[in-house]
Protein backbone atom coordinates (compact mmCIF):
# COMPACT_ATOMS: atom_id res chain seq x y z
CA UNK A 1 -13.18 -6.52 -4.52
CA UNK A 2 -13.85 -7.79 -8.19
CA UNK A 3 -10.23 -9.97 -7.82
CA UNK A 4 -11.86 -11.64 -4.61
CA UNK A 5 -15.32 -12.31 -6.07
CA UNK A 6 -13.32 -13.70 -9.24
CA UNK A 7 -11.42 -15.98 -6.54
CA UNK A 8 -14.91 -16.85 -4.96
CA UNK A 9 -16.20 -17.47 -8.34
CA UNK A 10 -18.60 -15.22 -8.78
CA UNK A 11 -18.05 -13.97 -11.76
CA UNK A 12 -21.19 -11.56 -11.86
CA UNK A 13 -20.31 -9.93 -9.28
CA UNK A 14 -16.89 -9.56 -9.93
CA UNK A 15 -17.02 -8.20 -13.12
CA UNK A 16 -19.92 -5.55 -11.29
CA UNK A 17 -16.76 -4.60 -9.09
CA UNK A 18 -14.24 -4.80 -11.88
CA UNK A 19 -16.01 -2.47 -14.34
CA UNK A 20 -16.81 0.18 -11.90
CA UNK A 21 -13.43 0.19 -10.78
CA UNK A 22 -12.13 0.32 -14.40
CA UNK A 23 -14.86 3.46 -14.70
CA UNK A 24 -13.00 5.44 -12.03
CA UNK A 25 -9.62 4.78 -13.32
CA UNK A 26 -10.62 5.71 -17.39
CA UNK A 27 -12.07 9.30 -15.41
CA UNK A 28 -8.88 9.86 -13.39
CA UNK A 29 -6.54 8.67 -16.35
CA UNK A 30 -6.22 11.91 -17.87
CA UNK A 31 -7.24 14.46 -15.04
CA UNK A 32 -5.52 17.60 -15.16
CA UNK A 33 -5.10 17.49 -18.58
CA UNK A 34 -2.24 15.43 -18.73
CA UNK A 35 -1.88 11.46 -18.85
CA UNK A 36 -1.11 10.15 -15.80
CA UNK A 37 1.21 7.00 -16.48
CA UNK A 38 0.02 5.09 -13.06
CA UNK A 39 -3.48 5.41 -13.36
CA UNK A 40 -3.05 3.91 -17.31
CA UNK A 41 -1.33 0.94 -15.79
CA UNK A 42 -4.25 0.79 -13.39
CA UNK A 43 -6.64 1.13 -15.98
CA UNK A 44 -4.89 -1.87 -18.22
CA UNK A 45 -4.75 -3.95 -14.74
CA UNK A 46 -8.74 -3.47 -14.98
CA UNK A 47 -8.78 -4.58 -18.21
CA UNK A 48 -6.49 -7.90 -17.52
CA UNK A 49 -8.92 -8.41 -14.45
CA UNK A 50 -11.99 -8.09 -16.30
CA UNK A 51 -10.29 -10.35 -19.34
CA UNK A 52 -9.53 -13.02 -16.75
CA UNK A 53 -13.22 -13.49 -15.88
CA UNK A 54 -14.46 -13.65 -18.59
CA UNK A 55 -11.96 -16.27 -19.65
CA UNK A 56 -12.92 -18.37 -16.71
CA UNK A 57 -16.42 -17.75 -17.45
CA UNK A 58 -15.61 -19.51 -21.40
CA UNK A 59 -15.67 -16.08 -22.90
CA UNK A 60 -12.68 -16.21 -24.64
CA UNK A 61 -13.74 -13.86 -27.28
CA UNK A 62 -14.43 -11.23 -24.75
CA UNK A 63 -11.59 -12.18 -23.07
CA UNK A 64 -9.23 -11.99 -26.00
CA UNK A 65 -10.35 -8.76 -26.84
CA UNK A 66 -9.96 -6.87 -23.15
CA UNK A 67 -6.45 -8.65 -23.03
CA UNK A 68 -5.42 -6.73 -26.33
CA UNK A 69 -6.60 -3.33 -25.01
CA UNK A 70 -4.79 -4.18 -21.62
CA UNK A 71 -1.58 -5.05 -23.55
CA UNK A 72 -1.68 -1.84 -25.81
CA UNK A 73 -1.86 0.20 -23.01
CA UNK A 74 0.96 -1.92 -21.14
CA UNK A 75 3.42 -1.24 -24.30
CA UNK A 76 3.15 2.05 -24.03
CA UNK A 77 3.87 2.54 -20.88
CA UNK A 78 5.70 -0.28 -19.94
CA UNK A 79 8.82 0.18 -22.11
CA UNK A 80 11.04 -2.82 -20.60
CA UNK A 81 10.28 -5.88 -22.92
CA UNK A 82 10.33 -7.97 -20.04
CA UNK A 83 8.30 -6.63 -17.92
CA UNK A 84 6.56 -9.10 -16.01
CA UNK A 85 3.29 -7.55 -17.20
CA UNK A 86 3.85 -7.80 -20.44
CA UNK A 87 5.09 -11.04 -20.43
CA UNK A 88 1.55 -12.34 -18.85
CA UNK A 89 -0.35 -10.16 -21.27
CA UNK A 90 1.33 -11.82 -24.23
CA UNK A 91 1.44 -15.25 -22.73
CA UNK A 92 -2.62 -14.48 -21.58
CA UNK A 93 -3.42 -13.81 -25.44
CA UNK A 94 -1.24 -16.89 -26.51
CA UNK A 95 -3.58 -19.10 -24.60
CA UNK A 96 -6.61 -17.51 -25.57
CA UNK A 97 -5.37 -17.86 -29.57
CA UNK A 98 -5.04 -21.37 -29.08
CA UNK A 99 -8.19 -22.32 -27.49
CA UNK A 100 -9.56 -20.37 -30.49
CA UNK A 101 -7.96 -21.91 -32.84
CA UNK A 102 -5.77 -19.22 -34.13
CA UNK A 103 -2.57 -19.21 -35.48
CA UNK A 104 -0.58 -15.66 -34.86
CA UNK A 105 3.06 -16.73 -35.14
């Protein structure tokens, strides 16, 4: 629901739906005692979600800084350098950098 209220642009509301969702997924990520690799994807998809809006909302500090956590978790459980997630992770930071005036190169 948060992606669609993002779409809508309603950002309050869809970072409501993102961060609840992104609650759920950080209590199932390690149920059992073990890590379960999908639900860390999931919870990094939250994170890129919840990055995105606040990007579109100007936030790009905020933004920057859920993008990084997304991408952490993405390398370590992504291992295929071009992975299509990874690429937009890196690519989302890029962006971000630049409208913040910093050089990472």
């Amino acid at each position: 629901m948060g992606v669609v209220y993002r779409a809508k642009g309603d950002f309050s509301l869809a970072l409501d739906y993102l961060n609840k969702a992104l609650e759920i997924r950080r209590k199932l990520e390690y149920s059992g005692g073990t890590v379960d690799r999908s639900i860390c994807l999931k919870v990094a998809n939250s994170l890129y979600d919840i990055a995105c809006v606040y990007r579109d909302t100007g936030n790009f500090q905020e933004a920057l800084k859920f993008h990084h956590e997304a991408l952490n978790i993405r390398r370590t459980y992504l291992l295929d350098p071009s992975n299509p997630q990874l690429i937009e992770s890196e690519l989302a930071i890029k962006e971000l950098e630049l409208k913040l005036g910093i050089r990472n190169f």
